[in-house]
C-alpha atoms as a PDB file:
ATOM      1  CA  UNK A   1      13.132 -17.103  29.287  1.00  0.00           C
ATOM      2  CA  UNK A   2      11.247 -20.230  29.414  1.00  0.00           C
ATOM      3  CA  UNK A   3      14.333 -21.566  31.362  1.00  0.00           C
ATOM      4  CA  UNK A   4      14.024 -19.159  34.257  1.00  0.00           C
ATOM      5  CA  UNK A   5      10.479 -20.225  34.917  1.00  0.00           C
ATOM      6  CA  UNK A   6      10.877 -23.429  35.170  1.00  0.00           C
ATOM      7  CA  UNK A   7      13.617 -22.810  37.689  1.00  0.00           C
ATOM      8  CA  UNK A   8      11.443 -20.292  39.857  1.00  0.00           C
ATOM      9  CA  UNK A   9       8.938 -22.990  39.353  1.00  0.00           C
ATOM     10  CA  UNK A  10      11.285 -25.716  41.098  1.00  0.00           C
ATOM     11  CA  UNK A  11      12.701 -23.358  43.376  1.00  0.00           C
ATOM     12  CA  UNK A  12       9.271 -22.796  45.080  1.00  0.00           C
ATOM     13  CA  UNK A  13       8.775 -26.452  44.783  1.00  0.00           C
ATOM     14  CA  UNK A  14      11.573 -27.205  46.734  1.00  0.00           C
ATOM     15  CA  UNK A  15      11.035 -24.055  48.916  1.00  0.00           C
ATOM     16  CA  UNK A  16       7.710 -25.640  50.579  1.00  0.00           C
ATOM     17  CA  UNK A  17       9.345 -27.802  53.463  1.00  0.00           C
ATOM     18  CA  UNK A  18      11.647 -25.100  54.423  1.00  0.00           C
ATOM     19  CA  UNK A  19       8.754 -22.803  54.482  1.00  0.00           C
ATOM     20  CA  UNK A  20       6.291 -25.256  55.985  1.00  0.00           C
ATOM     21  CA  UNK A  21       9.472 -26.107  59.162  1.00  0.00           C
ATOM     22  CA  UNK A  22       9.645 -22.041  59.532  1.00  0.00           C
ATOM     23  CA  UNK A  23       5.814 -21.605  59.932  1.00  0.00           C
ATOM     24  CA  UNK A  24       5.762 -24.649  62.570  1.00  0.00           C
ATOM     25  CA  UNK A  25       8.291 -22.456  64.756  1.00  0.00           C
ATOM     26  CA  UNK A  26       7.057 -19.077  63.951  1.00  0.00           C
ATOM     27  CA  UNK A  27       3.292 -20.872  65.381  1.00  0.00           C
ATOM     28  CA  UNK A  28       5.337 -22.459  68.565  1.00  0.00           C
ATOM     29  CA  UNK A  29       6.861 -19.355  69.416  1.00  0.00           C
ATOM     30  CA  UNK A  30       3.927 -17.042  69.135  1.00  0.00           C
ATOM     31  CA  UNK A  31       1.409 -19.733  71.227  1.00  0.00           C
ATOM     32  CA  UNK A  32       4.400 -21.240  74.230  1.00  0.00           C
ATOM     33  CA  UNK A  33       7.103 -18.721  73.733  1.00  0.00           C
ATOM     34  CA  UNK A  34       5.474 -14.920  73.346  1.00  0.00           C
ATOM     35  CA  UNK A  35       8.786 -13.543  75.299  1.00  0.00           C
ATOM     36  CA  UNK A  36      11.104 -14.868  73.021  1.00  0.00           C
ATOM     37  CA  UNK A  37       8.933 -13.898  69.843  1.00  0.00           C
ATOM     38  CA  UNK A  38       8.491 -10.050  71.225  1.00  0.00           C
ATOM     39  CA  UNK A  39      12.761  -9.927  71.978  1.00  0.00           C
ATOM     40  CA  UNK A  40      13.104 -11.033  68.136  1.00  0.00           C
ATOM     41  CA  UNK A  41      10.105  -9.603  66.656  1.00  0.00           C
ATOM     42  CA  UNK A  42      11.717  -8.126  63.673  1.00  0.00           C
ATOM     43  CA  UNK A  43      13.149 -11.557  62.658  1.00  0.00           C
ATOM     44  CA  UNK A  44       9.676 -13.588  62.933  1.00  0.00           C
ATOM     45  CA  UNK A  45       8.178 -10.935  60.776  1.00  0.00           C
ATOM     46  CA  UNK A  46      10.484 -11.364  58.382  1.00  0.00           C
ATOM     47  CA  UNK A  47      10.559 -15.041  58.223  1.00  0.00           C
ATOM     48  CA  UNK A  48       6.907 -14.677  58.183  1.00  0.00           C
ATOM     49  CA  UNK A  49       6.858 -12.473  54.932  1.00  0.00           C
ATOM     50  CA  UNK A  50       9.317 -15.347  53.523  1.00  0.00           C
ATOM     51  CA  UNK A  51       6.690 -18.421  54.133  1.00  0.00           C
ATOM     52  CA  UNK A  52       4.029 -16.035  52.615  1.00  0.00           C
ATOM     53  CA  UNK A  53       6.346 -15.041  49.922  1.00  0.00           C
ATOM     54  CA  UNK A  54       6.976 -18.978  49.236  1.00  0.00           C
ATOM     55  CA  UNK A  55       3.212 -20.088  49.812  1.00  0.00           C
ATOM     56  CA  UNK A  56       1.924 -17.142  47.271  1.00  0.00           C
ATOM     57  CA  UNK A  57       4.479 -18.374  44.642  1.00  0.00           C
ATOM     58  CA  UNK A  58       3.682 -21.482  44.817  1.00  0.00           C
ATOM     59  CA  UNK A  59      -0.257 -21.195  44.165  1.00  0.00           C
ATOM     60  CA  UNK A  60       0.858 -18.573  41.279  1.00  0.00           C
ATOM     61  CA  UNK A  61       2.368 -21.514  39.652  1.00  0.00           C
ATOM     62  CA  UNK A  62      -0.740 -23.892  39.940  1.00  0.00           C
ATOM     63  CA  UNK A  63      -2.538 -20.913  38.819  1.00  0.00           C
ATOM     64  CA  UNK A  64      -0.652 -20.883  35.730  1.00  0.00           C
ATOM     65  CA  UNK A  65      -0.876 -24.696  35.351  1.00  0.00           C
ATOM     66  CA  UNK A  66      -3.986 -25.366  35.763  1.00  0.00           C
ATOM     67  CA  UNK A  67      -6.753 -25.985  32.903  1.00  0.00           C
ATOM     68  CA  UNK A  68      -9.436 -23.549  34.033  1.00  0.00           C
ATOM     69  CA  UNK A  69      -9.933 -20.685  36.777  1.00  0.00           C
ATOM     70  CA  UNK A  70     -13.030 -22.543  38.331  1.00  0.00           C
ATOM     71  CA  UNK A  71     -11.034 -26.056  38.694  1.00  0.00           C
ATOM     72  CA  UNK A  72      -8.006 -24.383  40.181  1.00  0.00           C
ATOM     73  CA  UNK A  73     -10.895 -22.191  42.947  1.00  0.00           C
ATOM     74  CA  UNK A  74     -12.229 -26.005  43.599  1.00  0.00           C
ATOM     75  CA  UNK A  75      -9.133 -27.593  43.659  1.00  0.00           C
ATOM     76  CA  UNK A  76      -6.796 -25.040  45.686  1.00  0.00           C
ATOM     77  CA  UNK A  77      -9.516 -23.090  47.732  1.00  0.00           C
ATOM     78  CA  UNK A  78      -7.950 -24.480  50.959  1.00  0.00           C
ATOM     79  CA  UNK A  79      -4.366 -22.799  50.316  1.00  0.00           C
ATOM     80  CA  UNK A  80      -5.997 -19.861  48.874  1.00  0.00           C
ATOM     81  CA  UNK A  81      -7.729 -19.559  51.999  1.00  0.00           C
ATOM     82  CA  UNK A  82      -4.441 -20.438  54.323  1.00  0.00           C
ATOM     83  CA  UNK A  83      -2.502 -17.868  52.007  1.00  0.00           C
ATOM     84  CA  UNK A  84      -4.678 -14.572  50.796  1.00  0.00           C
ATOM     85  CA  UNK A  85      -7.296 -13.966  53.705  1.00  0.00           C
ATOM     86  CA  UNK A  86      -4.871 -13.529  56.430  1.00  0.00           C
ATOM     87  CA  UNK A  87      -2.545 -12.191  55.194  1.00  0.00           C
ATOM     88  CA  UNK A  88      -4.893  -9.507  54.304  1.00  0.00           C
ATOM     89  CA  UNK A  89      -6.159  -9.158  57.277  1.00  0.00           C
ATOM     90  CA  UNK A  90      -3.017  -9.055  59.714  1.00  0.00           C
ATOM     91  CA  UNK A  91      -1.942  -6.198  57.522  1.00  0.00           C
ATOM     92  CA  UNK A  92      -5.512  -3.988  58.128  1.00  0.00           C
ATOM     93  CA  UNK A  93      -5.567  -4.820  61.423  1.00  0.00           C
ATOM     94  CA  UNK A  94      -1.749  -3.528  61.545  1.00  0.00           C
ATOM     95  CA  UNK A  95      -2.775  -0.597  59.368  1.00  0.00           C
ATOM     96  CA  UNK A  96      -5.633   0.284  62.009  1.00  0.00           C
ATOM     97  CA  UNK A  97      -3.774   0.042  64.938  1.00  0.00           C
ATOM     98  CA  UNK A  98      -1.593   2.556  63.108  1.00  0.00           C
ATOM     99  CA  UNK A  99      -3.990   4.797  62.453  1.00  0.00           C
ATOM    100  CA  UNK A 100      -5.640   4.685  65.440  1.00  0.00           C
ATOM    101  CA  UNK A 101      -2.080   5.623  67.374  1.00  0.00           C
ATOM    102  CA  UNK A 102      -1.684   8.583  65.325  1.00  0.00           C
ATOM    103  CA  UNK A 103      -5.347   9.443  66.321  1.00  0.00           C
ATOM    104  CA  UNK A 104      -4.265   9.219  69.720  1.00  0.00           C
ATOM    105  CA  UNK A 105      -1.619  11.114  69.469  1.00  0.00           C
ATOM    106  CA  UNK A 106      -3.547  14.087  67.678  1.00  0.00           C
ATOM    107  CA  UNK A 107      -5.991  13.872  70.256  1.00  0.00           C
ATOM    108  CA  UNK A 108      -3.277  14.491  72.778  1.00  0.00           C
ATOM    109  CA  UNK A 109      -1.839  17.410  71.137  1.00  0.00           C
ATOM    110  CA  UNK A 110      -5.201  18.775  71.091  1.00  0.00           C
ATOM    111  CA  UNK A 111      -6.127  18.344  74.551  1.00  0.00           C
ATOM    112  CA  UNK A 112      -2.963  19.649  76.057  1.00  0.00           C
ATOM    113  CA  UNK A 113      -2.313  22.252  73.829  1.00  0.00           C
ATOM    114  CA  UNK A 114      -5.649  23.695  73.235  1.00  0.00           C
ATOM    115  CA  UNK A 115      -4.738  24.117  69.630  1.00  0.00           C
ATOM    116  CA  UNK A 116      -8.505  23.493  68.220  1.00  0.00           C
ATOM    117  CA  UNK A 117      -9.791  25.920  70.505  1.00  0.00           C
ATOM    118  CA  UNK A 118      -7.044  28.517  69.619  1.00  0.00           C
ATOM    119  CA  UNK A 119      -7.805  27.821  65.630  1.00  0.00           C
ATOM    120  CA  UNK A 120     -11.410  28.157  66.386  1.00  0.00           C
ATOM    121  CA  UNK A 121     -10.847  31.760  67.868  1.00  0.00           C
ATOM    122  CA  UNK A 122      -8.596  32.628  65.316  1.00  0.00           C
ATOM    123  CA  UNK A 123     -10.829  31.655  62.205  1.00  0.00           C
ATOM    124  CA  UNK A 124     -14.152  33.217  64.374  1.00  0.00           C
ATOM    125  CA  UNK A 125     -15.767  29.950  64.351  1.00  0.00           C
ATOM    126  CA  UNK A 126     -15.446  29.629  68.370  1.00  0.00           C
ATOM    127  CA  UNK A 127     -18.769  28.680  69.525  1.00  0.00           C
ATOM    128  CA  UNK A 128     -21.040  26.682  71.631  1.00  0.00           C
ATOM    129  CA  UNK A 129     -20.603  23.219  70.051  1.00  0.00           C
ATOM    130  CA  UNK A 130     -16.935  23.836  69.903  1.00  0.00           C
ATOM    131  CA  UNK A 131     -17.176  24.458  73.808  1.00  0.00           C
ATOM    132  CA  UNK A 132     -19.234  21.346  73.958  1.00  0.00           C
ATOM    133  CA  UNK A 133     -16.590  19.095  72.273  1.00  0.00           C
ATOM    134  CA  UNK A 134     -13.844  20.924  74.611  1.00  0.00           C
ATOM    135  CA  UNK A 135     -15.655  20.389  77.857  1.00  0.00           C
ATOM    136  CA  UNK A 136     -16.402  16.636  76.063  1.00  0.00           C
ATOM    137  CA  UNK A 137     -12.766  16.124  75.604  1.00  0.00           C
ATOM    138  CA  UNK A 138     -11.546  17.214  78.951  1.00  0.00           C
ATOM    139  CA  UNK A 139     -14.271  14.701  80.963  1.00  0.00           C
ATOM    140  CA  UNK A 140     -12.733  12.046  78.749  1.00  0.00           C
ATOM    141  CA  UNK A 141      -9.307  12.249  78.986  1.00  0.00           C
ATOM    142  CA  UNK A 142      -9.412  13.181  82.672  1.00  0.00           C
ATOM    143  CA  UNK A 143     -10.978  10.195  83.592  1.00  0.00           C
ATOM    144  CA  UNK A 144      -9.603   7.073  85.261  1.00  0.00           C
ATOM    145  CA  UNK A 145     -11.495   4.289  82.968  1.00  0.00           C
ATOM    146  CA  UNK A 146      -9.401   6.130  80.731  1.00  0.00           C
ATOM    147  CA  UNK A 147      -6.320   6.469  81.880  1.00  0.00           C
ATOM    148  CA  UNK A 148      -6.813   2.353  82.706  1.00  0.00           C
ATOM    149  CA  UNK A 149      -7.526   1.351  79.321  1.00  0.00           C
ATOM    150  CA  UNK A 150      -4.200   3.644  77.881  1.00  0.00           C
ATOM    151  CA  UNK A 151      -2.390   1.553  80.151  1.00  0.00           C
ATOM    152  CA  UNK A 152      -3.910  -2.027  79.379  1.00  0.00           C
ATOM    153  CA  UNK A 153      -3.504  -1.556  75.160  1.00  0.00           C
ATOM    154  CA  UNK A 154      -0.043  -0.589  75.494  1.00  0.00           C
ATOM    155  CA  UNK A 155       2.735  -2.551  74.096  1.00  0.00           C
ATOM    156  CA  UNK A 156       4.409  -5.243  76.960  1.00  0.00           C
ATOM    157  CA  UNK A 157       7.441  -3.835  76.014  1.00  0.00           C
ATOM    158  CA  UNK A 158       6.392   0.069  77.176  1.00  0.00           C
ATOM    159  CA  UNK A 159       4.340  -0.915  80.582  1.00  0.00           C
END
């Protein structure tokens, strides 16, 4: 078993300059080439969760080698930082602007179909505030700062 360590251990080693060649394009193609990188999105988010995968295994095995938690923190903050943080938070901001389209498109469901309204009647909760938050609703989505702002966060590939 102690033979198939060391192996990961030099595979990641010599996994580094591949890794390091794929992040250099992945950056060039997201800052001069944003066209190309939406047409073949897919394939830069893979090769993306390969120079992560590479970059993470590689600090696991300094982890392991070194002599004490605080001297590998002082030694290797720098990747840590390069590594951990955003990939942490690309995926949250991902994960809101997930939830935050399937708030939008509960919202719309509501507004068109008057569903809340009809579920308010039904349970004999329909009141004043729930007429408030109607009559709220409507002035919102009827609006044309609205409607403008839809169409500026939408994906380049929908517009």
């Amino acid at each position: 078993m102690e033979e198939f360590w060391k192996n990961l251990e030099k595979f990641f080693d010599r996994m580094i300059v591949p890794a390091l060649l794929v992040l250099i394009v992945i950056v060039v193609a997201d800052v001069f080439f944003t066209d190309y990188k939406y047409a073949y999105e897919q394939q830069f988010f893979y090769a993306d969760l390969f120079v992560i995968f590479v970059f993470v295994g590689d600090l696991s095995f300094k982890f392991k080698h070194a002599k004490s938690t605080k001297k590998f923190f002082r030694h290797e903050w720098l990747e840590i930082l390069a590594v951990i943080p955003f990939f942490w938070v690309f995926r949250l901001i991902e994960s809101v602007a997930r939830v935050g389209e399937l708030v939008q498109e509960i919202v719309h469901l509501v507004t068109r179909g008057g569903r809340i309204a009809r579920l308010f009647a039904a349970l004999g909760l329909a009141g004043s505030r729930e007429n408030r938050f109607k009559q709220f609703l409507n002035k919102v989505f009827r609006s044309n700062k609205f409607e403008k702002a839809a169409s500026f966060f939408r994906h380049p590939d929908e517009k």
